[in-house]
PDB file of N, CA and C in Angstrom:
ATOM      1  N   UNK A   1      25.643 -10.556   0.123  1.00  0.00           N
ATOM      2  CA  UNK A   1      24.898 -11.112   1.242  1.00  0.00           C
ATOM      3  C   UNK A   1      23.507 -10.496   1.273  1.00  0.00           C
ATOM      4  N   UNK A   2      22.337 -11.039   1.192  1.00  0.00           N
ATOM      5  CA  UNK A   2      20.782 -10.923   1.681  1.00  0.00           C
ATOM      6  C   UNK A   2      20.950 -10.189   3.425  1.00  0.00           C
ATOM      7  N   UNK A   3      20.467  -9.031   3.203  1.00  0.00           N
ATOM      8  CA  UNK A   3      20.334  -8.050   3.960  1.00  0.00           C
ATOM      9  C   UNK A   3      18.490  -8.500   4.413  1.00  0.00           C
ATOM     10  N   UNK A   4      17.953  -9.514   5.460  1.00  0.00           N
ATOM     11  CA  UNK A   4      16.746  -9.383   5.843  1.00  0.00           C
ATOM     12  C   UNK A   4      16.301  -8.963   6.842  1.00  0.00           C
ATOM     13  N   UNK A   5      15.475  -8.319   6.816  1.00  0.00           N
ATOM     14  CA  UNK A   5      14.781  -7.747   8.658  1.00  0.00           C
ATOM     15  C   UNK A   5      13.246  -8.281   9.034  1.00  0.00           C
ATOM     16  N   UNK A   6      12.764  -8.202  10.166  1.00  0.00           N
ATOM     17  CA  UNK A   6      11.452  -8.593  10.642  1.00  0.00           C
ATOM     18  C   UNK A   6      11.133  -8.091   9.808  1.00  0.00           C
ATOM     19  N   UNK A   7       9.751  -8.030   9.503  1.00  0.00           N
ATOM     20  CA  UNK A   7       8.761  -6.824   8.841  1.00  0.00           C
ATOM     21  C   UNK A   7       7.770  -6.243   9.770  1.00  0.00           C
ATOM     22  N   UNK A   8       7.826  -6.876  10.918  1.00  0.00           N
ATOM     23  CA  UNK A   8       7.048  -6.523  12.389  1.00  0.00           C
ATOM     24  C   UNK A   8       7.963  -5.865  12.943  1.00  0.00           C
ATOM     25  N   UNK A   9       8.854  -6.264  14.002  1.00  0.00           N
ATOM     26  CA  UNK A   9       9.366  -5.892  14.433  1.00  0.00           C
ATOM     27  C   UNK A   9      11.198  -4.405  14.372  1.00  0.00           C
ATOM     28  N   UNK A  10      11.510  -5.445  13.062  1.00  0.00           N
ATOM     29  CA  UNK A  10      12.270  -4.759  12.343  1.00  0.00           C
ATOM     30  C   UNK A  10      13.865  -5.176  12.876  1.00  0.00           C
ATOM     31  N   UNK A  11      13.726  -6.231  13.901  1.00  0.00           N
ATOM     32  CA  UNK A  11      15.002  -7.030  14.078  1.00  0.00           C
ATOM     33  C   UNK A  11      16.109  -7.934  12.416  1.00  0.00           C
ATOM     34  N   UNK A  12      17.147  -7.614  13.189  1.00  0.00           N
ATOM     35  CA  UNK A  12      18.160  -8.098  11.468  1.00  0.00           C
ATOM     36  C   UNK A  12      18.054  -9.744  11.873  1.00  0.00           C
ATOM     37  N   UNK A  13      17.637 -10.244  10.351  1.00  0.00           N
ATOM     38  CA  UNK A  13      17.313 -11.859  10.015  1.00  0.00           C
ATOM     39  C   UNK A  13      19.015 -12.129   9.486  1.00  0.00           C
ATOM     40  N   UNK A  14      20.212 -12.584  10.405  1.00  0.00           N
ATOM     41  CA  UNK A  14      20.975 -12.722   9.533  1.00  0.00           C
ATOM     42  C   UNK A  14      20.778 -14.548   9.197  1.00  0.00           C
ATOM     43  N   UNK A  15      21.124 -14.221   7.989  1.00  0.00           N
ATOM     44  CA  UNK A  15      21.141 -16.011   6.998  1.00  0.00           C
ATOM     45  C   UNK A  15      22.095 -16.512   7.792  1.00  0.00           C
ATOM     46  N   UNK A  16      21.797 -18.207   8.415  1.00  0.00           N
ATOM     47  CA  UNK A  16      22.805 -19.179   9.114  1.00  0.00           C
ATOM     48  C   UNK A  16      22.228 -18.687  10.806  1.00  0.00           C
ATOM     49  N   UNK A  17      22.051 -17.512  11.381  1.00  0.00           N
ATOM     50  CA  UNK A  17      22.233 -17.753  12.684  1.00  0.00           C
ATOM     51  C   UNK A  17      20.959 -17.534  13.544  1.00  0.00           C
ATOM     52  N   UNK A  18      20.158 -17.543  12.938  1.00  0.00           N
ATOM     53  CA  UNK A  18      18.640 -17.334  13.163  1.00  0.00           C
ATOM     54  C   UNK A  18      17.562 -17.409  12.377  1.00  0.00           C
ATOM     55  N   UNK A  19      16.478 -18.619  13.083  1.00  0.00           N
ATOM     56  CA  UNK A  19      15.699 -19.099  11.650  1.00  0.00           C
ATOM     57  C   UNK A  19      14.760 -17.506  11.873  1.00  0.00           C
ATOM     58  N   UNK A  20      14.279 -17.391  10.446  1.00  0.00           N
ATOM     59  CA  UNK A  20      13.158 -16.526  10.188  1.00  0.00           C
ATOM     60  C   UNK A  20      12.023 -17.805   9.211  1.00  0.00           C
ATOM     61  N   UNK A  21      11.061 -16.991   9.189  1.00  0.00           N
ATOM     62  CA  UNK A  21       9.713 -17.828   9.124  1.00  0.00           C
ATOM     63  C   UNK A  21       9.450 -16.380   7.800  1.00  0.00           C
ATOM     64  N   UNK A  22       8.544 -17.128   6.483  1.00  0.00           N
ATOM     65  CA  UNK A  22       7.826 -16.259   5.661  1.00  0.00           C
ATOM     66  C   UNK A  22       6.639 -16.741   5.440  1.00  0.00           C
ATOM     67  N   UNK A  23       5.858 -15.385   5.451  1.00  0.00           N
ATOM     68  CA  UNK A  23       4.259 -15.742   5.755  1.00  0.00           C
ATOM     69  C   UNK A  23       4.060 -14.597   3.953  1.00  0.00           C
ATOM     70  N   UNK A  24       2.992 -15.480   3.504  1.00  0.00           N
ATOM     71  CA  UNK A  24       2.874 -15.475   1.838  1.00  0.00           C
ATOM     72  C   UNK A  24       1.013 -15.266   1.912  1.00  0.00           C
ATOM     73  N   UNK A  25       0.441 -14.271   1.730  1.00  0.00           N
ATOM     74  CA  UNK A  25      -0.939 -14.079   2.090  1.00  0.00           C
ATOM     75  C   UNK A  25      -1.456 -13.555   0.513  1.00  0.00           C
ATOM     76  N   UNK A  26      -2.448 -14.260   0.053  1.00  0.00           N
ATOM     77  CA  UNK A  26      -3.097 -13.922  -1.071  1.00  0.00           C
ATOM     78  C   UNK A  26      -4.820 -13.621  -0.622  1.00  0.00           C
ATOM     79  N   UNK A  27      -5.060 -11.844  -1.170  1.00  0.00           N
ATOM     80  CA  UNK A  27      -6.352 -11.626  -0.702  1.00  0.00           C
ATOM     81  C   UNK A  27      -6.908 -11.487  -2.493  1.00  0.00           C
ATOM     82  N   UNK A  28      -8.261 -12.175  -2.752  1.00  0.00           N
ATOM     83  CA  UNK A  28      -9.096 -12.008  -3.655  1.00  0.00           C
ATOM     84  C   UNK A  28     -10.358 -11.742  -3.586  1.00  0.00           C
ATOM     85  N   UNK A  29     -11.349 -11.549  -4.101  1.00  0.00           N
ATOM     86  CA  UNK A  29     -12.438 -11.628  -4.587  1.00  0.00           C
ATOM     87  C   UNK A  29     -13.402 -12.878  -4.374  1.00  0.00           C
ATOM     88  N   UNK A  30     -14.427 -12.674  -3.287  1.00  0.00           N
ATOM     89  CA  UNK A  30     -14.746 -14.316  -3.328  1.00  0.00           C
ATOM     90  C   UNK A  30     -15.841 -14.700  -4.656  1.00  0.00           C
ATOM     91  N   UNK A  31     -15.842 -15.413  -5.296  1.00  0.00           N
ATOM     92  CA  UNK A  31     -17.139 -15.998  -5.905  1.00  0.00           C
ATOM     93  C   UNK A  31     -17.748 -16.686  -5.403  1.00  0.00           C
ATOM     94  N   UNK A  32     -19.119 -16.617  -5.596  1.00  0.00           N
ATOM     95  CA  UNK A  32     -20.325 -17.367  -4.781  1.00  0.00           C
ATOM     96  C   UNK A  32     -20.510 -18.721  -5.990  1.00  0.00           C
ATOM     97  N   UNK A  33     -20.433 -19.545  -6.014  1.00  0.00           N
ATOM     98  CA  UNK A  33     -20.285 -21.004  -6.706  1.00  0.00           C
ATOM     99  C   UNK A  33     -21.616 -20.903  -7.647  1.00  0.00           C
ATOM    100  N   UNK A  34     -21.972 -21.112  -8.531  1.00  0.00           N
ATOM    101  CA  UNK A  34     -22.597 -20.917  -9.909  1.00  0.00           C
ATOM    102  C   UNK A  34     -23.193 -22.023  -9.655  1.00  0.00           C
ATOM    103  N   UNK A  35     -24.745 -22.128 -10.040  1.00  0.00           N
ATOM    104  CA  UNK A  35     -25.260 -23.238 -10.640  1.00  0.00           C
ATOM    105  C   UNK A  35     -24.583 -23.916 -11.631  1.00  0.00           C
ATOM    106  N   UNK A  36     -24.358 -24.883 -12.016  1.00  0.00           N
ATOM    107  CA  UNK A  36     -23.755 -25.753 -13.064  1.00  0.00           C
ATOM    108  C   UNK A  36     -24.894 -26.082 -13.793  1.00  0.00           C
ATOM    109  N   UNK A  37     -24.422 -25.592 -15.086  1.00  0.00           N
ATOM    110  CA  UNK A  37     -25.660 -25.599 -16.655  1.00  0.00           C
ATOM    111  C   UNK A  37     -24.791 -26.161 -18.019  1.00  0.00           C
ATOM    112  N   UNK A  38     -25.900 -26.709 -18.516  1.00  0.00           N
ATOM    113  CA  UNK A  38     -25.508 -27.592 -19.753  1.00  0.00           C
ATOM    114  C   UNK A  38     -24.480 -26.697 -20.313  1.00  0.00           C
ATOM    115  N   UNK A  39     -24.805 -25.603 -20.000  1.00  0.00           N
ATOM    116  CA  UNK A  39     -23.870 -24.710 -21.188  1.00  0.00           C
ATOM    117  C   UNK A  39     -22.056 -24.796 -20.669  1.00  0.00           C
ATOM    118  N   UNK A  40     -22.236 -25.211 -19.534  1.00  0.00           N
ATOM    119  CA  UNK A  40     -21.201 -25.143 -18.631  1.00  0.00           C
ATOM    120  C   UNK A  40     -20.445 -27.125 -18.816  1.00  0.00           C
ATOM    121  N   UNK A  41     -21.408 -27.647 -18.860  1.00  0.00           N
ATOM    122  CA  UNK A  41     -20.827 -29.393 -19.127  1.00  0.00           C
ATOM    123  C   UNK A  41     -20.246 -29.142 -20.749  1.00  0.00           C
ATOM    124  N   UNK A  42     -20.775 -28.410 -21.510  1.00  0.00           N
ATOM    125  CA  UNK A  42     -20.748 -28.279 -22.554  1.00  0.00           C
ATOM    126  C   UNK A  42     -19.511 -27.175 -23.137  1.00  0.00           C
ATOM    127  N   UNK A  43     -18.890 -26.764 -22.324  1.00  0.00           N
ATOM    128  CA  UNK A  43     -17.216 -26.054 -22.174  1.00  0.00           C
ATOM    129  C   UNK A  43     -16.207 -26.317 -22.650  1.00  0.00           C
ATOM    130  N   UNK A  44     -15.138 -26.642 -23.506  1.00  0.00           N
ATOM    131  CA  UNK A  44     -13.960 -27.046 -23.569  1.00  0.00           C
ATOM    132  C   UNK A  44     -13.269 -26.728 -23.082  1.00  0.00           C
ATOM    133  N   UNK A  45     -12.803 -27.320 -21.858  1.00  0.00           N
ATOM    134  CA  UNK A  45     -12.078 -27.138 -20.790  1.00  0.00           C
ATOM    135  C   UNK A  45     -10.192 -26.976 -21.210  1.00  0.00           C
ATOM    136  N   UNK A  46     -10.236 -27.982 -21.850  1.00  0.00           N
ATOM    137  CA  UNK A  46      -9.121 -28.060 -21.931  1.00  0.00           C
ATOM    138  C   UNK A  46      -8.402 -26.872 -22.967  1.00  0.00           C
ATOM    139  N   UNK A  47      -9.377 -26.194 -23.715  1.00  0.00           N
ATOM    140  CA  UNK A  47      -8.792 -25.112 -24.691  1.00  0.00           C
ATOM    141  C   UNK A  47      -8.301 -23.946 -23.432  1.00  0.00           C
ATOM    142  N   UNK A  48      -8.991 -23.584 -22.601  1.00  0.00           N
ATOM    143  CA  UNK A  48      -8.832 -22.882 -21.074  1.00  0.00           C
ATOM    144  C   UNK A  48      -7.848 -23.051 -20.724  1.00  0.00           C
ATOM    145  N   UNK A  49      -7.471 -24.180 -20.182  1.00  0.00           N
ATOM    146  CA  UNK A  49      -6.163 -24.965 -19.547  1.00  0.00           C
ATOM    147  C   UNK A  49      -4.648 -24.378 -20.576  1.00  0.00           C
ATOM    148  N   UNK A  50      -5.383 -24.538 -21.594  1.00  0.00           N
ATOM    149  CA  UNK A  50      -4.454 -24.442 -23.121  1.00  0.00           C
ATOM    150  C   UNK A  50      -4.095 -22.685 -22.872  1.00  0.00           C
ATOM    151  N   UNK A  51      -4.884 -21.973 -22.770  1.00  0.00           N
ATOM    152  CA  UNK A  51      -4.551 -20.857 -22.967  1.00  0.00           C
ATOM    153  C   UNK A  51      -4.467 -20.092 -21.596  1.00  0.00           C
ATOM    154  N   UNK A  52      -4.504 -20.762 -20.489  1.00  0.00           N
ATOM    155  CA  UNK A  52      -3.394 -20.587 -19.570  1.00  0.00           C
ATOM    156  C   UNK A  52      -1.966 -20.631 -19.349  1.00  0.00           C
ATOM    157  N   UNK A  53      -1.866 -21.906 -20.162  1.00  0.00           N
ATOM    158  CA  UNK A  53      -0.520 -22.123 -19.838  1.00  0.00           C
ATOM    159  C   UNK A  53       0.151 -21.252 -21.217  1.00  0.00           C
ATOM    160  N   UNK A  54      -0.562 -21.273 -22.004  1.00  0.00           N
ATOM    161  CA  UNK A  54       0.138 -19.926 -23.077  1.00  0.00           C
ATOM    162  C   UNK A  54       0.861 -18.752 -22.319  1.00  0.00           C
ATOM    163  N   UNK A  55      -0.472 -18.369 -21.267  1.00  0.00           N
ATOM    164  CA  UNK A  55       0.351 -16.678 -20.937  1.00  0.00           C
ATOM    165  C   UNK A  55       1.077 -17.292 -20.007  1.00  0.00           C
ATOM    166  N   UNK A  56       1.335 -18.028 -19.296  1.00  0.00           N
ATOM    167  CA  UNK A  56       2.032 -18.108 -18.484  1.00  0.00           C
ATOM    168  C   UNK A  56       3.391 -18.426 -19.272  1.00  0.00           C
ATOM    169  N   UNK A  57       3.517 -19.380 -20.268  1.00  0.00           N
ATOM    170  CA  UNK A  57       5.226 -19.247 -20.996  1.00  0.00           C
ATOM    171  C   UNK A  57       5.380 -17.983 -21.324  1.00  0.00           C
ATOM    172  N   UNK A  58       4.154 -17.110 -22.109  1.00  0.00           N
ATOM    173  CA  UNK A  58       4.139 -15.654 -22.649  1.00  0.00           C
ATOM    174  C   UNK A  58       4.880 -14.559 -21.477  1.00  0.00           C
ATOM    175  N   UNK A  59       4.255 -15.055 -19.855  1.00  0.00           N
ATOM    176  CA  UNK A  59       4.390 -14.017 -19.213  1.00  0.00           C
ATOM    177  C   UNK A  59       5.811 -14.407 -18.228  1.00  0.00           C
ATOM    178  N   UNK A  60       6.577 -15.327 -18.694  1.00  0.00           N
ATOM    179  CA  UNK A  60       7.649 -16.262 -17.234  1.00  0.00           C
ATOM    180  C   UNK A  60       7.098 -16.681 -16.315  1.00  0.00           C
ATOM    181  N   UNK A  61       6.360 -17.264 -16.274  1.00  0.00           N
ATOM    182  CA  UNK A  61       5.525 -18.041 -15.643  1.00  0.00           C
ATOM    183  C   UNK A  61       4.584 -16.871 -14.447  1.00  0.00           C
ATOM    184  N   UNK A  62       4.276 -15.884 -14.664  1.00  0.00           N
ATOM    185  CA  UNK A  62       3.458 -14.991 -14.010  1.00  0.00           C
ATOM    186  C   UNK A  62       1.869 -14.865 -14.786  1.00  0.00           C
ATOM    187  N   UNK A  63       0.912 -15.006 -14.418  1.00  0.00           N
ATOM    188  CA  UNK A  63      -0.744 -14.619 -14.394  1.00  0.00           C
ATOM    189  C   UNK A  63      -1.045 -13.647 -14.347  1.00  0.00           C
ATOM    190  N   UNK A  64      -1.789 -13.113 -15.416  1.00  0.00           N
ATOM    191  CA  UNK A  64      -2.493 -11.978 -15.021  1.00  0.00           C
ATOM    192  C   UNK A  64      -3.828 -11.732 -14.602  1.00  0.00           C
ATOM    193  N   UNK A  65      -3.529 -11.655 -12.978  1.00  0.00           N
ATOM    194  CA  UNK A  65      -4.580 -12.048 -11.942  1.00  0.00           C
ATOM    195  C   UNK A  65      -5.368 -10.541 -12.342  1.00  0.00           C
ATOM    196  N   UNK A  66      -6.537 -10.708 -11.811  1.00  0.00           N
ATOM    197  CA  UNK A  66      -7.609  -9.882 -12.058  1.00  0.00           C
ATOM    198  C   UNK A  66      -6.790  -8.491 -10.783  1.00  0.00           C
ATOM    199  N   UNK A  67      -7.691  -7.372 -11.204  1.00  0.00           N
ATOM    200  CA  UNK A  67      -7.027  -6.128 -10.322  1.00  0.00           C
ATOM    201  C   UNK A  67      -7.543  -6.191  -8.725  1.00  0.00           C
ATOM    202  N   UNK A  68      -8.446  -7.264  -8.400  1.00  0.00           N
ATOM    203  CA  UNK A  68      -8.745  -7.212  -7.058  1.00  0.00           C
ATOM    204  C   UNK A  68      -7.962  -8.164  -6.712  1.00  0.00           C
ATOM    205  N   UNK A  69      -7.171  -8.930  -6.883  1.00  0.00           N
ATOM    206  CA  UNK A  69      -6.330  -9.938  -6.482  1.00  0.00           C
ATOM    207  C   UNK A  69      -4.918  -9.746  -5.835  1.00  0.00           C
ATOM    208  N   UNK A  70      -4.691  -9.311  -4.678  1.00  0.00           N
ATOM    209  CA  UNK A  70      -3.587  -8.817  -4.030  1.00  0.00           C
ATOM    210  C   UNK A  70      -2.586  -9.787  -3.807  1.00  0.00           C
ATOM    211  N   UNK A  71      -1.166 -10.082  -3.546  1.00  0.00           N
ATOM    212  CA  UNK A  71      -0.522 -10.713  -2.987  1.00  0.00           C
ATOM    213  C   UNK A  71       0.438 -10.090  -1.979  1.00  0.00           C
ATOM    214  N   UNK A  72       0.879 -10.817  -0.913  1.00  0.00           N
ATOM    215  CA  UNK A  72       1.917 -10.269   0.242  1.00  0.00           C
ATOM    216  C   UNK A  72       2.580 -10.939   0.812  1.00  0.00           C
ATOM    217  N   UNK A  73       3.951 -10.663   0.881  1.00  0.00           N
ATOM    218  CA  UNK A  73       4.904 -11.607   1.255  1.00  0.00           C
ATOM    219  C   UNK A  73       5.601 -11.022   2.392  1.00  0.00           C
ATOM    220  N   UNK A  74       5.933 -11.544   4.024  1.00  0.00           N
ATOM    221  CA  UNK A  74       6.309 -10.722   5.003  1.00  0.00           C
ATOM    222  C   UNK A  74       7.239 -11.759   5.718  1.00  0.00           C
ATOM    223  N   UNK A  75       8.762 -11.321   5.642  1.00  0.00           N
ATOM    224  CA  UNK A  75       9.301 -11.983   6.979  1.00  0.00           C
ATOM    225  C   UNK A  75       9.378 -11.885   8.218  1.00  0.00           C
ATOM    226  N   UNK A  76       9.370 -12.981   9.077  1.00  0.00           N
ATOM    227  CA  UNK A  76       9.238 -12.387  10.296  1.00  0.00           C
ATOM    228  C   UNK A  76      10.109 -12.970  11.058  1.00  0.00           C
ATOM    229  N   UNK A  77      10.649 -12.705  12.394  1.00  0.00           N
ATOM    230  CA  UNK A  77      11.394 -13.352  13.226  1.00  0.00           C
ATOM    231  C   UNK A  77      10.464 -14.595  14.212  1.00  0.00           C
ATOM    232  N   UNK A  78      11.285 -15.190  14.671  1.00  0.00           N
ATOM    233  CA  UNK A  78      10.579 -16.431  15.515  1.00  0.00           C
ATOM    234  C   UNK A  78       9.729 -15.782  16.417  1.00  0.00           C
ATOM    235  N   UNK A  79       9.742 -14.718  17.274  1.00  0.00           N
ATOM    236  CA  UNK A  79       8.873 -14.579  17.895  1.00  0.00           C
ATOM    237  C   UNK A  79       7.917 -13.629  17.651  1.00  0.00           C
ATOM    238  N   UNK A  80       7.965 -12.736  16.608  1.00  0.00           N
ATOM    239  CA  UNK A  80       6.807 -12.225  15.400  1.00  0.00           C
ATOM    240  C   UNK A  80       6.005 -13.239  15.159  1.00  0.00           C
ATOM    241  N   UNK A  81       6.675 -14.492  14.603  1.00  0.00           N
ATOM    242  CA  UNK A  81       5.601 -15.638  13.828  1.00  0.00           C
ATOM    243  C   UNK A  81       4.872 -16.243  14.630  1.00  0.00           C
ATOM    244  N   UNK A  82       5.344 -16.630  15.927  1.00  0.00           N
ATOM    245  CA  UNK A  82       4.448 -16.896  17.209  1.00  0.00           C
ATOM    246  C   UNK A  82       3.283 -16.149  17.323  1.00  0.00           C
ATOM    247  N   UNK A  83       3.625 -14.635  16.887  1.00  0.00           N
ATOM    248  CA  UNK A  83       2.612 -13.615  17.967  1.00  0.00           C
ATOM    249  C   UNK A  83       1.410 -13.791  16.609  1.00  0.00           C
ATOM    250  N   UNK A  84       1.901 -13.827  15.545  1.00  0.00           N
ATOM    251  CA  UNK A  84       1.222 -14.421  13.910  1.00  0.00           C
ATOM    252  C   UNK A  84       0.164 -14.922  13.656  1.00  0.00           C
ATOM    253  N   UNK A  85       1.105 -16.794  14.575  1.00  0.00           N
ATOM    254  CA  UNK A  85      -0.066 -17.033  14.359  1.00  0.00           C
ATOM    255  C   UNK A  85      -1.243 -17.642  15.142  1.00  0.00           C
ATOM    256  N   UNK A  86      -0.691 -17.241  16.331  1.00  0.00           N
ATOM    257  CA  UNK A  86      -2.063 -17.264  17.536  1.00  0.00           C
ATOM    258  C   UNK A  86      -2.523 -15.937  17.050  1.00  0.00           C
ATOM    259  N   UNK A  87      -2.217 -15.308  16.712  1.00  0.00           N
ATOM    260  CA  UNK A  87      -4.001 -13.994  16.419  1.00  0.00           C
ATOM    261  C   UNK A  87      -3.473 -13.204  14.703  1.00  0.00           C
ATOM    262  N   UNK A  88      -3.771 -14.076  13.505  1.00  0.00           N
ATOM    263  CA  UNK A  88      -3.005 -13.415  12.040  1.00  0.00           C
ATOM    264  C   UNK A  88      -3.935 -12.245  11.842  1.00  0.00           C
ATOM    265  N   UNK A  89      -4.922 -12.477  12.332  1.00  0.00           N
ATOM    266  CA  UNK A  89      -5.495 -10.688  11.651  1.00  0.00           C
ATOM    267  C   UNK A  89      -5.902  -9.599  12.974  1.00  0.00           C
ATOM    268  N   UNK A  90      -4.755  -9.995  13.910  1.00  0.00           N
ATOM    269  CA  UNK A  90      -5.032  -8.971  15.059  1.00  0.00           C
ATOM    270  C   UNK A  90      -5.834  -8.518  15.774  1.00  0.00           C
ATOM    271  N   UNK A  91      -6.918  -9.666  16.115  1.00  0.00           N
ATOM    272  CA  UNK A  91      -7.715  -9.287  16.539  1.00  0.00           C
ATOM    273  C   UNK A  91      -7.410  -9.157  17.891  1.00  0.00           C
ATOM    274  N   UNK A  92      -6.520  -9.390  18.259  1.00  0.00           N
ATOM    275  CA  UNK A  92      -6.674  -9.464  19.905  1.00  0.00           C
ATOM    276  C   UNK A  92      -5.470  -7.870  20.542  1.00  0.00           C
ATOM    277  N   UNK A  93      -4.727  -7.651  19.620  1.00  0.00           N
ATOM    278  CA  UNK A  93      -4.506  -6.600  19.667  1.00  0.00           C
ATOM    279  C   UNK A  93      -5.446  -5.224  19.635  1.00  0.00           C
ATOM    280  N   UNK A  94      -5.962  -5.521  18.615  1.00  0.00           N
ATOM    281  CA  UNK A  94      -7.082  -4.092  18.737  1.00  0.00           C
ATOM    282  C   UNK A  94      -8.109  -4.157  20.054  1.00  0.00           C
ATOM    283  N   UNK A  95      -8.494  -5.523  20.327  1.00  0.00           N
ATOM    284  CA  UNK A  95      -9.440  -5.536  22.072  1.00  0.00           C
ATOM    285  C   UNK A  95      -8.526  -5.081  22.775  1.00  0.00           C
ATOM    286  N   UNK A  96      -7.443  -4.772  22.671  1.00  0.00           N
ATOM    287  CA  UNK A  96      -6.674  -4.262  24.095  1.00  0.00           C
ATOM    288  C   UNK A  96      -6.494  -2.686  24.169  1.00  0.00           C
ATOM    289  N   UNK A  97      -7.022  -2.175  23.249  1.00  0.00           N
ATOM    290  CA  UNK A  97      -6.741  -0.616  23.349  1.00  0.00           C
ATOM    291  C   UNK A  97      -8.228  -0.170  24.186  1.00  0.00           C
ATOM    292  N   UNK A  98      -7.952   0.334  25.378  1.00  0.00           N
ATOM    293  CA  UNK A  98      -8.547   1.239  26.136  1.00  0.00           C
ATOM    294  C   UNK A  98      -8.721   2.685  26.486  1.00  0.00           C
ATOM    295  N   UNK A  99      -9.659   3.196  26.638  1.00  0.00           N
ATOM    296  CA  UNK A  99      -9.252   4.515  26.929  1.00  0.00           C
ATOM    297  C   UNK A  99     -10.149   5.098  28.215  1.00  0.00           C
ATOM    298  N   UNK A 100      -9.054   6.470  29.133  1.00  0.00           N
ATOM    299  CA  UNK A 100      -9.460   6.104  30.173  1.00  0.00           C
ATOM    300  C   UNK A 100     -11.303   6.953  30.069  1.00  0.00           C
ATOM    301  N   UNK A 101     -11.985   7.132  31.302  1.00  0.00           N
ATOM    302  CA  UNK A 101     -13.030   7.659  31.075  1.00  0.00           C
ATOM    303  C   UNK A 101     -13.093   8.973  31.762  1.00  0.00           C
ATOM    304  N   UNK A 102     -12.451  10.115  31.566  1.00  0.00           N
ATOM    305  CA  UNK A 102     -12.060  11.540  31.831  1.00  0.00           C
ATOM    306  C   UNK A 102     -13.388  12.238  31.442  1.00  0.00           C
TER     307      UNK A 102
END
Protein backbone atom coordinates (compact mmCIF):
# COMPACT_ATOMS: atom_id res chain seq x y z
CA UNK A 1 0.00 0.00 0.00
CA UNK A 2 1.27 3.82 -0.99
CA UNK A 3 1.91 5.35 2.31
CA UNK A 4 1.03 9.38 1.22
CA UNK A 5 1.00 12.49 3.42
CA UNK A 6 0.30 16.35 2.85
CA UNK A 7 3.60 17.86 2.17
CA UNK A 8 2.11 21.08 3.90
CA UNK A 9 0.41 20.05 6.36
CA UNK A 10 1.53 16.51 6.94
CA UNK A 11 -2.08 14.93 7.22
CA UNK A 12 -2.22 10.89 5.97
CA UNK A 13 -3.55 10.87 2.07
CA UNK A 14 -5.09 7.42 2.39
CA UNK A 15 -5.75 6.00 -1.46
CA UNK A 16 -9.85 5.53 -1.97
CA UNK A 17 -10.98 7.78 0.99
CA UNK A 18 -9.76 11.16 0.36
CA UNK A 19 -8.97 12.98 -2.82
CA UNK A 20 -5.39 14.53 -2.66
CA UNK A 21 -4.40 17.01 -5.41
CA UNK A 22 -0.44 17.00 -6.94
CA UNK A 23 1.09 20.18 -7.71
CA UNK A 24 4.28 19.50 -10.30
CA UNK A 25 6.39 22.97 -10.42
CA UNK A 26 9.29 23.33 -12.90
CA UNK A 27 11.74 26.39 -12.10
CA UNK A 28 14.34 27.36 -15.05
CA UNK A 29 16.35 29.83 -16.45
CA UNK A 30 14.51 32.43 -18.46
CA UNK A 31 15.86 33.25 -22.02
CA UNK A 32 15.31 36.56 -23.44
CA UNK A 33 14.07 35.54 -27.23
CA UNK A 34 16.99 36.01 -29.84
CA UNK A 35 16.81 37.96 -32.87
CA UNK A 36 16.14 35.43 -35.64
CA UNK A 37 19.23 35.36 -38.29
CA UNK A 38 19.82 33.70 -41.52
CA UNK A 39 22.14 31.62 -39.71
CA UNK A 40 19.27 30.51 -37.61
CA UNK A 41 16.57 29.89 -40.89
CA UNK A 42 19.51 28.17 -42.07
CA UNK A 43 19.56 25.30 -39.02
CA UNK A 44 18.66 21.76 -39.47
CA UNK A 45 16.14 21.46 -37.26
CA UNK A 46 15.23 18.31 -37.61
CA UNK A 47 18.90 16.72 -36.97
CA UNK A 48 18.10 18.54 -33.21
CA UNK A 49 14.77 16.91 -32.93
CA UNK A 50 16.84 13.70 -34.08
CA UNK A 51 19.21 13.91 -31.40
CA UNK A 52 16.80 14.54 -28.80
CA UNK A 53 14.94 11.88 -29.11
CA UNK A 54 18.29 9.76 -29.19
CA UNK A 55 19.05 10.66 -25.48
CA UNK A 56 15.91 10.36 -24.51
CA UNK A 57 15.65 6.33 -25.74
CA UNK A 58 19.54 6.53 -24.45
CA UNK A 59 18.34 8.00 -21.14
CA UNK A 60 14.41 6.07 -20.52
CA UNK A 61 12.91 8.68 -21.60
CA UNK A 62 14.64 11.32 -19.10
CA UNK A 63 16.60 14.81 -20.48
CA UNK A 64 19.41 16.08 -19.50
CA UNK A 65 18.10 19.39 -18.44
CA UNK A 66 20.69 22.02 -17.95
CA UNK A 67 21.92 22.40 -13.97
CA UNK A 68 19.67 25.47 -13.42
CA UNK A 69 16.61 23.60 -14.26
CA UNK A 70 14.84 22.40 -11.07
CA UNK A 71 11.81 20.20 -10.80
CA UNK A 72 9.18 19.63 -7.75
CA UNK A 73 6.58 17.49 -7.12
CA UNK A 74 4.28 18.09 -3.78
CA UNK A 75 1.11 16.41 -2.53
CA UNK A 76 -1.29 18.07 -0.89
CA UNK A 77 -4.58 17.59 0.86
CA UNK A 78 -7.87 19.36 -0.32
CA UNK A 79 -7.56 22.03 1.87
CA UNK A 80 -3.63 22.67 1.42
CA UNK A 81 -4.52 22.91 -2.42
CA UNK A 82 -7.16 25.54 -1.73
CA UNK A 83 -4.78 27.56 0.50
CA UNK A 84 -2.23 26.80 -2.96
CA UNK A 85 -3.85 28.11 -5.04
CA UNK A 86 -5.36 31.39 -4.01
CA UNK A 87 -1.75 32.59 -2.93
CA UNK A 88 1.13 29.61 -4.76
CA UNK A 89 4.10 31.64 -3.83
CA UNK A 90 2.90 32.90 -0.40
CA UNK A 91 2.66 35.96 -0.67
CA UNK A 92 0.01 36.68 1.54
CA UNK A 93 1.36 34.71 4.23
CA UNK A 94 4.56 36.55 4.65
CA UNK A 95 2.24 40.20 4.76
CA UNK A 96 0.84 38.78 7.83
CA UNK A 97 3.83 38.53 10.04
CA UNK A 98 3.91 41.48 12.43
CA UNK A 99 5.87 42.53 15.06
CA UNK A 100 4.93 44.31 18.07
CA UNK A 101 6.64 47.89 18.53
CA UNK A 102 8.46 47.46 22.15
Amino acid sequence: MVHVTCDLCGKELRPGEAEHFVVKIEAFAAEDPAELTDADLEEDHLEAIGEILRELEENDGELDLPAATRRFRYDLCPDCHQRFVRDPLGKECSQKVTFSKN
